[in-house]
Protein backbone atom coordinates (compact mmCIF):
# COMPACT_ATOMS: atom_id res chain seq x y z
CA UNK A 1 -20.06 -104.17 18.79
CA UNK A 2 -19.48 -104.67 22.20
CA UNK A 3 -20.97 -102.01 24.90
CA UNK A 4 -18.85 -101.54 28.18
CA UNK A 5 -19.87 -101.45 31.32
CA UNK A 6 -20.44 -97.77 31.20
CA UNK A 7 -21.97 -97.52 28.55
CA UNK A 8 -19.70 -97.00 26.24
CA UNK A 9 -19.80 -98.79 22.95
CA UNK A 10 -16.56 -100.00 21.05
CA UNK A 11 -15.91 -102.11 18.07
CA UNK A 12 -12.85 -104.16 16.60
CA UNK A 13 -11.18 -101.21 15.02
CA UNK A 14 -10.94 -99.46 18.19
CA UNK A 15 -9.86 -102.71 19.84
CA UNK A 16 -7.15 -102.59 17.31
CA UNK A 17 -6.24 -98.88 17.63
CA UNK A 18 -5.76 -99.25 21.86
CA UNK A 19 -4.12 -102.61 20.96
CA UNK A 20 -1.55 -100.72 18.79
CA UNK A 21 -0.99 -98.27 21.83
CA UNK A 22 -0.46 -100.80 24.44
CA UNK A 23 2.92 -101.92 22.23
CA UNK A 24 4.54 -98.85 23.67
CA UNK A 25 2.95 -98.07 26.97
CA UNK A 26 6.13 -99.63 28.46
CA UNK A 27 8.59 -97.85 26.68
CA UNK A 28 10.91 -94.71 28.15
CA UNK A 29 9.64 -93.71 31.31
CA UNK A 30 6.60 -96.11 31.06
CA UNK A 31 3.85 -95.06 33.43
CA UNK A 32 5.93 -91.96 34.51
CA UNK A 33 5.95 -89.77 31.27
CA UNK A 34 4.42 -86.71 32.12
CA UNK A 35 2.50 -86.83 28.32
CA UNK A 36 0.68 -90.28 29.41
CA UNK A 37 -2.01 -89.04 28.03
CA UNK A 38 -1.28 -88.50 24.64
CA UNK A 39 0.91 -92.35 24.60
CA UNK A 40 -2.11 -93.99 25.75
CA UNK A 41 -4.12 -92.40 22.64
CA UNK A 42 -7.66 -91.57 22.16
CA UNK A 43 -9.40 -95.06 22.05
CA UNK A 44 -7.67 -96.49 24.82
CA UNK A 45 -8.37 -93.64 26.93
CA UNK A 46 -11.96 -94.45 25.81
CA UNK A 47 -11.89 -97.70 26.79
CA UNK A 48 -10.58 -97.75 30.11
CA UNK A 49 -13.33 -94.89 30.79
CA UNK A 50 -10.28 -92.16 31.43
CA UNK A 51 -11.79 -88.38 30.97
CA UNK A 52 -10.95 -85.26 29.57
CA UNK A 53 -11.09 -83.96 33.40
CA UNK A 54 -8.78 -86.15 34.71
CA UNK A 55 -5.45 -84.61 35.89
CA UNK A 56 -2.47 -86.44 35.36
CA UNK A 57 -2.52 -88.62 38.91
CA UNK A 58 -6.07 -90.07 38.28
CA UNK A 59 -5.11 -90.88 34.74
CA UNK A 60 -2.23 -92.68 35.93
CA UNK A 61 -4.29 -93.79 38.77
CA UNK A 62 -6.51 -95.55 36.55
CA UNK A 63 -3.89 -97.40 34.26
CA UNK A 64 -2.35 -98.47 37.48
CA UNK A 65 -5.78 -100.16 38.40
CA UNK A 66 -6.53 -101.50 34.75
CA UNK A 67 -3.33 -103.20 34.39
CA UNK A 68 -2.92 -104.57 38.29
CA UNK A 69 -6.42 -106.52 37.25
CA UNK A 70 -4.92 -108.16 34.52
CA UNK A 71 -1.70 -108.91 36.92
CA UNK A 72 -4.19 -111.02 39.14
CA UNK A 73 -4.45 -113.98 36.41
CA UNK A 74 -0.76 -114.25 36.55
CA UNK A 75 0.16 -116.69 39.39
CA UNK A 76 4.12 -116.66 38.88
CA UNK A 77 6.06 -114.93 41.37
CA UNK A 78 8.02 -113.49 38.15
CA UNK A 79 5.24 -111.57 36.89
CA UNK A 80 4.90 -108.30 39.48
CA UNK A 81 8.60 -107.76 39.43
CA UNK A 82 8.64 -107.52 35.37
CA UNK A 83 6.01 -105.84 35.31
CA UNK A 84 6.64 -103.22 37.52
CA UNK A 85 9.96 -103.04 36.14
CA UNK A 86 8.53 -102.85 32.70
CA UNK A 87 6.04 -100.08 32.69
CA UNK A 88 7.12 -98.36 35.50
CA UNK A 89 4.89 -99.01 38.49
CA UNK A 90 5.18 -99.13 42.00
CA UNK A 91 8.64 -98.06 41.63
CA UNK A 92 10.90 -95.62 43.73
CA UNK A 93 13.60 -93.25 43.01
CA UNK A 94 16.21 -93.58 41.43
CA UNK A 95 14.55 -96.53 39.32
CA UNK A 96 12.04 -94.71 38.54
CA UNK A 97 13.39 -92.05 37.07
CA UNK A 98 15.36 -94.07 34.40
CA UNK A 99 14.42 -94.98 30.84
CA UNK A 100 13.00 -99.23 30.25
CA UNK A 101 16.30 -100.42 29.71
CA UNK A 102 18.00 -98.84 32.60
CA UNK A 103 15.21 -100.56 34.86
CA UNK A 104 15.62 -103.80 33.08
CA UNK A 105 19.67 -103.76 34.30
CA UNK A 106 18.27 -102.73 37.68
CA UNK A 107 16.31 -105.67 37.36
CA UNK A 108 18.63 -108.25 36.20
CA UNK A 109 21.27 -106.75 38.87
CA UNK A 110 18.98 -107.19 41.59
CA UNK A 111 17.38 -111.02 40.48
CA UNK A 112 19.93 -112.19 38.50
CA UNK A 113 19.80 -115.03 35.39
CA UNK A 114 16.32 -115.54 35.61
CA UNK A 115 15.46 -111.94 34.38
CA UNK A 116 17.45 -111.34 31.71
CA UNK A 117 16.69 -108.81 29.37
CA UNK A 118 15.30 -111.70 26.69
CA UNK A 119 13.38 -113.19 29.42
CA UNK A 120 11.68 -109.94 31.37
CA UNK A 121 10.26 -108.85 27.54
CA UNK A 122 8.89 -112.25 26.71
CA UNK A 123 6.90 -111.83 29.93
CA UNK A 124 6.42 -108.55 29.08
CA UNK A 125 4.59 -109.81 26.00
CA UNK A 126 2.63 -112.53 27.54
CA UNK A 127 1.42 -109.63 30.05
CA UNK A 128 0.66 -107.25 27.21
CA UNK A 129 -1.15 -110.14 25.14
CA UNK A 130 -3.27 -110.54 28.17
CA UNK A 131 -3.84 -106.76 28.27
CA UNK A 132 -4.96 -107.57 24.76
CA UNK A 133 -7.75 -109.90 25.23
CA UNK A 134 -9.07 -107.74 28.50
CA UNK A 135 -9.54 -104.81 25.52
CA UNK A 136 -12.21 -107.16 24.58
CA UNK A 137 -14.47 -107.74 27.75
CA UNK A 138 -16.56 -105.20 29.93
CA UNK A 139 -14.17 -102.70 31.75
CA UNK A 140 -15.42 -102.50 35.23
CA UNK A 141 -16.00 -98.55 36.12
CA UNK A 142 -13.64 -97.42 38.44
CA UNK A 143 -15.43 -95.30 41.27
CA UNK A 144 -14.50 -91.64 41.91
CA UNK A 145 -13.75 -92.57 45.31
CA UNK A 146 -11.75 -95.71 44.30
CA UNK A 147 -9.41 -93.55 41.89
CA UNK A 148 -9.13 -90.79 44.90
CA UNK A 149 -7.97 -93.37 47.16
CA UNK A 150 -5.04 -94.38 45.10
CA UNK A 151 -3.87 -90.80 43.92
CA UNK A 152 -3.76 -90.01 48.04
CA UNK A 153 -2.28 -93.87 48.18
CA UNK A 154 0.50 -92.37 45.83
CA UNK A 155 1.27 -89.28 47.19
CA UNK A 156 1.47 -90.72 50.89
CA UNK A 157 3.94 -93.45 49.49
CA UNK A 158 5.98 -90.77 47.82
CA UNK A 159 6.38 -88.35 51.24
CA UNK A 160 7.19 -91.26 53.15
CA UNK A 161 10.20 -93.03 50.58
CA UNK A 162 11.52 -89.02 50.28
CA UNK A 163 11.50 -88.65 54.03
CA UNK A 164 12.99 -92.50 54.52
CA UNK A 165 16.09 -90.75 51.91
CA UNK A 166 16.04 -87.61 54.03
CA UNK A 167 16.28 -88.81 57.50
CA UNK A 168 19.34 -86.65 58.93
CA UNK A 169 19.62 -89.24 62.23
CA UNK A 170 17.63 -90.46 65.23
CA UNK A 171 16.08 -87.44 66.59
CA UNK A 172 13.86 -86.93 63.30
CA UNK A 173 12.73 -90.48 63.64
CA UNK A 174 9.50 -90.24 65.70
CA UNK A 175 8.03 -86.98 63.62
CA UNK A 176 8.67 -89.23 60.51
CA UNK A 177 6.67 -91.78 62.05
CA UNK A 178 3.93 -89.54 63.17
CA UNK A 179 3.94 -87.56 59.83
CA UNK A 180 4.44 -89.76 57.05
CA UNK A 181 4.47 -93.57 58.04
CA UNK A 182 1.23 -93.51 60.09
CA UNK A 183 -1.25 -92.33 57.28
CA UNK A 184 1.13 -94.29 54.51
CA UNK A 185 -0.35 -97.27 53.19
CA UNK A 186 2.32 -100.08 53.54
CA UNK A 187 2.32 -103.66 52.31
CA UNK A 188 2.80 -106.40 54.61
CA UNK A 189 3.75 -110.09 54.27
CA UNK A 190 1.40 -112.28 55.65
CA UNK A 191 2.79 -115.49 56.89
CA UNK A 192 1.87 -118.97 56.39
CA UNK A 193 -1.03 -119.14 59.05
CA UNK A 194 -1.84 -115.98 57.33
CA UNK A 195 -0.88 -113.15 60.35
CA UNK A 196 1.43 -110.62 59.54
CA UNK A 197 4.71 -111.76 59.09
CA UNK A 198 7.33 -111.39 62.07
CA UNK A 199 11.18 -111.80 62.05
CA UNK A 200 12.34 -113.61 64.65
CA UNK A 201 16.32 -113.25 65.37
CA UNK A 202 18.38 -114.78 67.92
CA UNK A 203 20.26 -111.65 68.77
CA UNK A 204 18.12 -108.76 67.11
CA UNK A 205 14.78 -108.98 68.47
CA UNK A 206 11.45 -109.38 66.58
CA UNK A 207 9.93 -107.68 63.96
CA UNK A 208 7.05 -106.95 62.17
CA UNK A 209 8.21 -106.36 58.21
CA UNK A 210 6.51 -103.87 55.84
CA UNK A 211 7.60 -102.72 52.83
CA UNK A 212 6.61 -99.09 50.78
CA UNK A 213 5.99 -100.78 47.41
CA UNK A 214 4.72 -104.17 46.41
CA UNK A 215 7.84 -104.69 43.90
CA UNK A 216 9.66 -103.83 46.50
CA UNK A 217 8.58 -107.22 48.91
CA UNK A 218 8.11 -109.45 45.91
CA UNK A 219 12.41 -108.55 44.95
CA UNK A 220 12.54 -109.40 48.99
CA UNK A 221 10.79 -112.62 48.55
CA UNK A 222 12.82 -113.55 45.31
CA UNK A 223 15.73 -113.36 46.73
CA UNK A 224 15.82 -114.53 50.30
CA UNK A 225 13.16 -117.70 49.77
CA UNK A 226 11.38 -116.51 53.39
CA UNK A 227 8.79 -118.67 54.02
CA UNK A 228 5.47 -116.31 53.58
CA UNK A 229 2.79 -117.03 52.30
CA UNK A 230 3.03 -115.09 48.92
CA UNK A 231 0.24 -113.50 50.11
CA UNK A 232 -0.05 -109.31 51.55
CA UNK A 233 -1.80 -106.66 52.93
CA UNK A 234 -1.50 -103.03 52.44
CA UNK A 235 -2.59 -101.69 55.95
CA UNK A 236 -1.96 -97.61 57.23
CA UNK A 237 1.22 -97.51 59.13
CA UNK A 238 -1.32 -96.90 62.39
CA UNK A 239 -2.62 -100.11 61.93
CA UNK A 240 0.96 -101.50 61.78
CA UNK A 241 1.82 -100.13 64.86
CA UNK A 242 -1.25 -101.14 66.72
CA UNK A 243 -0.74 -104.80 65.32
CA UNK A 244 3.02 -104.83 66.27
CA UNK A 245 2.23 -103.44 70.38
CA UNK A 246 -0.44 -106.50 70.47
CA UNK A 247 2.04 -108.63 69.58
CA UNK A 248 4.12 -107.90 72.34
CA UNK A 249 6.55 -105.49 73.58
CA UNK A 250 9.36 -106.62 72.63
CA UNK A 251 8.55 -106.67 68.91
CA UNK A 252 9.29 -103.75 66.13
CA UNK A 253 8.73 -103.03 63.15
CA UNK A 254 10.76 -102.84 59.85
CA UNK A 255 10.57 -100.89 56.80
CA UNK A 256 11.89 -102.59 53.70
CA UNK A 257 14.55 -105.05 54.90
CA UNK A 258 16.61 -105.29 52.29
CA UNK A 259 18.10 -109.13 51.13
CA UNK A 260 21.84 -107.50 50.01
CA UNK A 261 23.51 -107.38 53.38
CA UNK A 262 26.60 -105.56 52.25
CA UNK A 263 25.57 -101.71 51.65
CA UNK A 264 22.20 -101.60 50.60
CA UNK A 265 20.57 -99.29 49.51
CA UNK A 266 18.41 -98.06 50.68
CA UNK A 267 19.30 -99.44 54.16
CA UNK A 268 15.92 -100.91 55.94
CA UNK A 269 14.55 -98.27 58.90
CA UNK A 270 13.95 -100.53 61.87
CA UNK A 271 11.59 -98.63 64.38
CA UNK A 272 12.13 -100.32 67.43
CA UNK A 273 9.58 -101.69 70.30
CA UNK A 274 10.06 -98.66 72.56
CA UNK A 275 9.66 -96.05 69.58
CA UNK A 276 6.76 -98.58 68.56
CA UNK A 277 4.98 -98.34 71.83
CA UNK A 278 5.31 -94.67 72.12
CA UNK A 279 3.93 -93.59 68.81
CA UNK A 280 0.91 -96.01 69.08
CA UNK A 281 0.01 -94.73 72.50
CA UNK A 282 -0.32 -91.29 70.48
CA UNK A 283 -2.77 -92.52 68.04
């Protein structure tokens, strides 16, 4: 019998019921179904201390939290994209809003050989043995205010990606800024002497790069090879602008620069120094 950390007591045939629900949990819409609560099954829900109060965000809130602790013992750059691919986390529209195998192709479009379809679910499984063991050990509790933090993290990173997709031209730009992007959390690259990491061009200018989802930077670090330090913070877009005006006034800032040069899509949103320096002055 093994008690958790709050208090909750569990033995090795509940261990084995969750265990049985966590070979689904990445199936269909993953993280996204609107019944999570009923795929993630009594015992689990036990387990990882989720209540009958909680509405669907916290619930989801907390999965994201249990599994992203397991995620840290992975060290392989591999790892966050399949898994966010896999069960549906940290992902944006259209993505995700498709079924598992749909976001697999996405994946395998975007990274090529290295993620096949074969290869993402035998990571998959390594992740979800892992998951396993972790059914086995004292869950840490999760504080109200922790949980509340990432639900408003969520939301804030969902009104700023549907504003990014609704931006009708140049003269919207600044009240996105002000609205959405300065009380978003974003996550930024931090560069070998561990600053925040800057993009210097020869005919461009300089900028500061953030990105709206961690998948999101760890597909941009795949696939261009920058030389970061594999490392990030996820800072309000205030912050971001404050850090980019001390850096100098000639430097802006970037939201997710994309590595596909022809078309992408989404295209990145540069905000440049002038726009920069005016919305940081406001703050």
């Amino acid at each position: 019998m093994l008690r958790l950390d709050s208090g909750t007591e569990i033995d090795n045939e509940m261990r084995r019921r969750a265990a049985d629900r966590l070979e689904s949990l990445h199936k269909g819409l993953g993280l996204r179904h609107r019944d999570l609560r009923n795929r993630l099954g009594p015992d689990l829900r036990r387990i990882w201390q989720i209540t009958e109060h909680d509405n669907l965000e916290q619930l989801r809130a907390k999965v994201v939290l249990r599994l992203e602790a397991v995620l840290e013992k992975f060290t392989e750059p591999t790892f966050p994209l399949v898994v966010a691919a896999c069960y549906n986390v940290g992902l944006e529209p259209p993505m995700s809003e498709q079924k598992l195998g749909e976001r697999l192709q996405e994946l395998h479009r975007h990274e090529g050989e290295g993620f096949s379809k074969r290869q993402a679910e035998r990571l998959r499984q390594r992740f979800r043995d892992e998951l396993v063991v972790s059914l086995g050990h004292p869950q840490p509790v999760l504080p109200p205010e922790v949980v509340r933090a990432r639900v408003l993290r969520e939301q804030r990173t969902d009104q700023l990606c549907r504003a990014i997709r609704e931006l009708s031209g140049p003269a919207n730009l600044e009240e996105l800024v002000l609205r959405y992007f300065v009380p978003a959390e974003v996550h930024v690259p931090r560069s070998v002497t561990s600053g925040p990491a800057i993009a210097h061009t020869a005919t461009q200018g300089d900028w500061l790069c953030v990105f709206t989802s961690a998948p999101r930077l760890a597909r941009y670090r795949h696939a261009t090879g920058v030389p970061w330090s594999g490392k990030h913070w996820t800072r309000p877009g205030a912050q971001v602008l404050r850090e980019a005006v001390r850096r100098g006034p000639q430097v802006g800032v970037l939201i997710n620069p994309n590595p596909r040069r022809e078309n992408p899509s989404p295209p990145p949103l540069p905000l440049v120094p002038a726009l920069v320096h005016k919305v940081a002055a406001r703050l």
